[in-house]
C-alpha atoms as a PDB file:
ATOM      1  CA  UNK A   1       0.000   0.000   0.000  1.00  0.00           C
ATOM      2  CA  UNK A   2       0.518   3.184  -0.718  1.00  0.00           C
ATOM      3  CA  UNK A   3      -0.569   6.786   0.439  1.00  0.00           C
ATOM      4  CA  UNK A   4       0.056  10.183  -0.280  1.00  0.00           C
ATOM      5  CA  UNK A   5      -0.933  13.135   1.818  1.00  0.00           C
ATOM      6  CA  UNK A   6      -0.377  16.913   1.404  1.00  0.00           C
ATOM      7  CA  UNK A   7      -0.450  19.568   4.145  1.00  0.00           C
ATOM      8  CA  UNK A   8       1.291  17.755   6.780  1.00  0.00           C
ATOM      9  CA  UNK A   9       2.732  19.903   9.871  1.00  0.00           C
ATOM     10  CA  UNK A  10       6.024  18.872  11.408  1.00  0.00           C
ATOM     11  CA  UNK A  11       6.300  20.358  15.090  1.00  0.00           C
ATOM     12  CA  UNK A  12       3.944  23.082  14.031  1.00  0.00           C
ATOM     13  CA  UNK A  13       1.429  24.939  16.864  1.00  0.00           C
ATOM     14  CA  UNK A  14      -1.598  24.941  15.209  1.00  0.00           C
ATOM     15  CA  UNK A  15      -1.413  20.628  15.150  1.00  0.00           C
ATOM     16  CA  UNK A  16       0.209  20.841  19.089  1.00  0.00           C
ATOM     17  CA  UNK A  17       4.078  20.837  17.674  1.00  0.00           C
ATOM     18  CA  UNK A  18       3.424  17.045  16.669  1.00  0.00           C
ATOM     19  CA  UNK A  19       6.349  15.110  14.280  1.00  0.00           C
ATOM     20  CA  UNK A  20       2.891  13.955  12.032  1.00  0.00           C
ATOM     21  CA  UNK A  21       4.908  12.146   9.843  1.00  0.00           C
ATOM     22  CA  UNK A  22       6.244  10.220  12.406  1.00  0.00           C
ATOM     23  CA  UNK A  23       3.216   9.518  14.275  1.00  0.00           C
ATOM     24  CA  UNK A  24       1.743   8.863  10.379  1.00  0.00           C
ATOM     25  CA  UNK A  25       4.326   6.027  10.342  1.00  0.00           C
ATOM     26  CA  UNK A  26       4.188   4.669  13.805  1.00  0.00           C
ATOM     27  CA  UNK A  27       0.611   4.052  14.126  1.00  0.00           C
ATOM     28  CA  UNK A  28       0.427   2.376  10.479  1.00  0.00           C
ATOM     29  CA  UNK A  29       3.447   0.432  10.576  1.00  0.00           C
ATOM     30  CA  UNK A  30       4.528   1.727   7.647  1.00  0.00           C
ATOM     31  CA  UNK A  31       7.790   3.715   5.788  1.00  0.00           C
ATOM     32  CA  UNK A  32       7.610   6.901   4.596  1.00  0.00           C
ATOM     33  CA  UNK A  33       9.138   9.877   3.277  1.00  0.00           C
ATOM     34  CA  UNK A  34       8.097  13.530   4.619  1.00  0.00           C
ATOM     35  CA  UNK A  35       9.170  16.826   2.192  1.00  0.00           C
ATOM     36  CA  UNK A  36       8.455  20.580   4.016  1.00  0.00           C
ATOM     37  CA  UNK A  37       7.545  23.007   1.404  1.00  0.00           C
ATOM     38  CA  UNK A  38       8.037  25.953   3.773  1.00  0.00           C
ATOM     39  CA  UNK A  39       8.815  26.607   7.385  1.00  0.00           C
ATOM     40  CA  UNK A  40       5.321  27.182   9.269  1.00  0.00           C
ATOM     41  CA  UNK A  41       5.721  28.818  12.655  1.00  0.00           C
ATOM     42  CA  UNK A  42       8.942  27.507  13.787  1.00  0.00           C
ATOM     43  CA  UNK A  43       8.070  24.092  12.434  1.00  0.00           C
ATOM     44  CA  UNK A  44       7.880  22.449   9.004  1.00  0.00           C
ATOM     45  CA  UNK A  45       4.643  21.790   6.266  1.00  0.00           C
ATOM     46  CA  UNK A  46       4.520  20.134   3.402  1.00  0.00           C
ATOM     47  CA  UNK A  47       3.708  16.649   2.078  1.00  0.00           C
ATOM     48  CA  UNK A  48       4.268  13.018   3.288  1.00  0.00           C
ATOM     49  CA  UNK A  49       3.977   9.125   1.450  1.00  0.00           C
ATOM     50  CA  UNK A  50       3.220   6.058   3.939  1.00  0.00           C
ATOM     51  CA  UNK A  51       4.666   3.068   2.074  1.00  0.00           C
ATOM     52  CA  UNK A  52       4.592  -0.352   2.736  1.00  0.00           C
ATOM     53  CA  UNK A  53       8.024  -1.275   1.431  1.00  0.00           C
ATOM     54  CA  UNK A  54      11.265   0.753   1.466  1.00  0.00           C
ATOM     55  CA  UNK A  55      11.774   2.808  -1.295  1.00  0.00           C
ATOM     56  CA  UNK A  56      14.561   6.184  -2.224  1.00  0.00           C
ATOM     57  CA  UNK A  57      12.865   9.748  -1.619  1.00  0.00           C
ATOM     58  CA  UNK A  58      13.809  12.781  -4.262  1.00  0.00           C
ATOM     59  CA  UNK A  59      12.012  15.795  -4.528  1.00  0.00           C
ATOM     60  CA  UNK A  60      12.191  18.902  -6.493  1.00  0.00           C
ATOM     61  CA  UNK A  61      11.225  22.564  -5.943  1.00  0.00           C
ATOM     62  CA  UNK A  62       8.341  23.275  -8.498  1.00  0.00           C
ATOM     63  CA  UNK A  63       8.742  26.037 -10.458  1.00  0.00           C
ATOM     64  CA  UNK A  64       6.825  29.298  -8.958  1.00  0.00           C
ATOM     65  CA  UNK A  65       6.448  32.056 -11.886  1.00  0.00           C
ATOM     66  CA  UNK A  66       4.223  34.608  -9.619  1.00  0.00           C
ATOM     67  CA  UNK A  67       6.014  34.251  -6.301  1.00  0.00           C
ATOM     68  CA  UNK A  68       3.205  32.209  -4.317  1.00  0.00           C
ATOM     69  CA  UNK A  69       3.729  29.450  -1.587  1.00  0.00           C
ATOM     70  CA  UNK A  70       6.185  27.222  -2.553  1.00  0.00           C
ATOM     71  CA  UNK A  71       5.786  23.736  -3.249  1.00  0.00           C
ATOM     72  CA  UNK A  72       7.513  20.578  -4.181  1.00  0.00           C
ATOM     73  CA  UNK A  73       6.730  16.962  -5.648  1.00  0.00           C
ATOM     74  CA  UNK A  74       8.247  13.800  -3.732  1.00  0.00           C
ATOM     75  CA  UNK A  75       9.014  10.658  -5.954  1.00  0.00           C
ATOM     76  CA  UNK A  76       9.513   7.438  -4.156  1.00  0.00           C
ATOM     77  CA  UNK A  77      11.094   4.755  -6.455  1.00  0.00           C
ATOM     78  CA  UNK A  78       9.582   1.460  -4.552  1.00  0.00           C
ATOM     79  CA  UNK A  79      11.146  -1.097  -5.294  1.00  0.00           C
ATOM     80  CA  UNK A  80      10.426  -5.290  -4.689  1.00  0.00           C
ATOM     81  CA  UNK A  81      13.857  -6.382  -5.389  1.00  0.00           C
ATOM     82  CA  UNK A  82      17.432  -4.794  -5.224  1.00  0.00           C
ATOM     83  CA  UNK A  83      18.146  -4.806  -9.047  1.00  0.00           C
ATOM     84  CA  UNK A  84      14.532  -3.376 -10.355  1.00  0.00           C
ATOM     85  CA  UNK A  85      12.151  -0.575  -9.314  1.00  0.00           C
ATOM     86  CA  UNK A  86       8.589  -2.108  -9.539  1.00  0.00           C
ATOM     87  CA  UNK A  87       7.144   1.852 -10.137  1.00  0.00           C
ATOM     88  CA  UNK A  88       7.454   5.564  -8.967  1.00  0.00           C
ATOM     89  CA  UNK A  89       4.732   6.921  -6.653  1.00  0.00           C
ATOM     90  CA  UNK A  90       4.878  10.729  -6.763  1.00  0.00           C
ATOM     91  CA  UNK A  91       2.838  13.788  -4.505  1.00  0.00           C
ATOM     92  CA  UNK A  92       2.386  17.283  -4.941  1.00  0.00           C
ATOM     93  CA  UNK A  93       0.154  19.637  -4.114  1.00  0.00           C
ATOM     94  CA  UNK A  94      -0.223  22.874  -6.735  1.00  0.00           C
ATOM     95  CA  UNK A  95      -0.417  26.004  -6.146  1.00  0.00           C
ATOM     96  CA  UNK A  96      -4.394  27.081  -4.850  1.00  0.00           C
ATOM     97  CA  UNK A  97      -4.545  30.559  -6.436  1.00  0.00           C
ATOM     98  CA  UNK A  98      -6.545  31.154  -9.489  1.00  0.00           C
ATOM     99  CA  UNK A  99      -4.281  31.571 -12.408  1.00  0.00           C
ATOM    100  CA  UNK A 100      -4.124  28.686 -13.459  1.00  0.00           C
ATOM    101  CA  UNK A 101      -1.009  28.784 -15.573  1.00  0.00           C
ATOM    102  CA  UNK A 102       1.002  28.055 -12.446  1.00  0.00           C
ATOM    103  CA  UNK A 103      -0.536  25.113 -12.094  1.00  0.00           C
ATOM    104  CA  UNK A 104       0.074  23.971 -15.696  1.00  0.00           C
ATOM    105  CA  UNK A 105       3.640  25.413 -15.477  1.00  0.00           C
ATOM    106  CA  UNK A 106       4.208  22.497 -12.180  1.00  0.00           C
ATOM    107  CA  UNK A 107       2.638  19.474 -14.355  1.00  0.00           C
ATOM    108  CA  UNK A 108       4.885  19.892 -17.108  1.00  0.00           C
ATOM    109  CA  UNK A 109       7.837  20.507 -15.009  1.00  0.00           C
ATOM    110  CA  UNK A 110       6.760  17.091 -13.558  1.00  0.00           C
ATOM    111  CA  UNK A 111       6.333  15.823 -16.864  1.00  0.00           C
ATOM    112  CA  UNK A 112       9.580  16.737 -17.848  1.00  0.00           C
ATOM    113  CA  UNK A 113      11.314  14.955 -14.824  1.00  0.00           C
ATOM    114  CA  UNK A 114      10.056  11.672 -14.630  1.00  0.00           C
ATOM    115  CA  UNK A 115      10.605  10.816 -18.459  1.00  0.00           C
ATOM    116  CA  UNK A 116      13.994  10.025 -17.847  1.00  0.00           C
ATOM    117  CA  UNK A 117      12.333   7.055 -16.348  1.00  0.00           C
ATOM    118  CA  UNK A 118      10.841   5.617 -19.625  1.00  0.00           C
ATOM    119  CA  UNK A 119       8.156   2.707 -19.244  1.00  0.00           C
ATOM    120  CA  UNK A 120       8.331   2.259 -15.251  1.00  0.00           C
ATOM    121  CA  UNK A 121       5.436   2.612 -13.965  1.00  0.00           C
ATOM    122  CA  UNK A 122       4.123   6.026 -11.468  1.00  0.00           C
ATOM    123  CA  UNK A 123       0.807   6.490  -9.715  1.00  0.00           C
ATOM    124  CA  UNK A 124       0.786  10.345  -9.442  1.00  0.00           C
ATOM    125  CA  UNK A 125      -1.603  11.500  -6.218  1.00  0.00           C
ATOM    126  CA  UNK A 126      -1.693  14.879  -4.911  1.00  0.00           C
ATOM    127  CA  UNK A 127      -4.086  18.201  -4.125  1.00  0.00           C
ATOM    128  CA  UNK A 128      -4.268  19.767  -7.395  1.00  0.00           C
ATOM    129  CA  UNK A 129      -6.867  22.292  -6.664  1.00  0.00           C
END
C-alpha cells in the first residue's frame, strides 16, 4: 500500500508541535518519506507518502512564476527487489490561487522529470486544486 498526503505539519502549533509524519508512520506500521515546502511557525509543512516497502525519496522545488507558496513533488522509487524498481509513486500539491497557468507550469515541469524514467510505472496522487 501506498498513500500520499499533502499539508502535513512537522512540530507546528496549530497541530500541538506534533512530528505527524512520524506519528503517520508509527501508528500504520509503515515507511515513509516527509518533504516541508516551507517553514510554518517555527516548524515544518509540506507533504508526506506512507509506504509499505522501502523505497529512495527525491524531490524537487516546483517552479513558482508569480512568487506564491512554494511547493515541491516527492518521488519514491519502490522497489520489490534490489536490481529493479517495480514503479514511482509521486505527490504534490499545486499552487491554490486562481491563475491557473502556475498550475500547468508544475505538471509539465513534472512531466519533464520523470521521463527520464521511460516505461516504469508512477501512480501520481496529490491536491491539485
Amino acid at each position: 500500500g501506498v498513500v500520499g498526503l499533502q499539508e502535513v505539519d512537522l512540530n507546528v502549533p496549530r497541530s500541538k508541535n506534533i512530528d505527524q509524519p512520524a506519528e503517520f508512520w508509527k501508528q500504520t506500521g509503515m515507511f515513509g518519506s516527509f518533504i516541508n515546502s516551507i517553514e510554518l511557525n517555527g516548524g515544518l509543512y509540506g507533504n508526506a507518502n506512507l509506504i509499505r516497502w522501502m523505497c529512495v525519496t527525491q524531490s524537487k522545488l516546483l517552479p513558482n512564476p508569480d512568487d506564491g507558496e512554494r511547493r515541491r513533488v516527492i518521488k519514491d522509487e519502490i522497489k520489490f527487489t534490489k536490481q529493479h524498481s517495480a514503479f514511482y509513486f509521486l505527490n504534490t500539491h499545486f499552487d491554490h490561487r486562481p491563475k491557473e497557468d502556475t498550475r500547468l507550469t508544475s505538471a509539465k515541469f513534472i512531466n519533464e522529470w520523470t521521463k527520464q524514467h521511460g516505461d516504469t510505472p508512477m501512480i501520481m496522487v496529490g491536491d491539485f486544486n
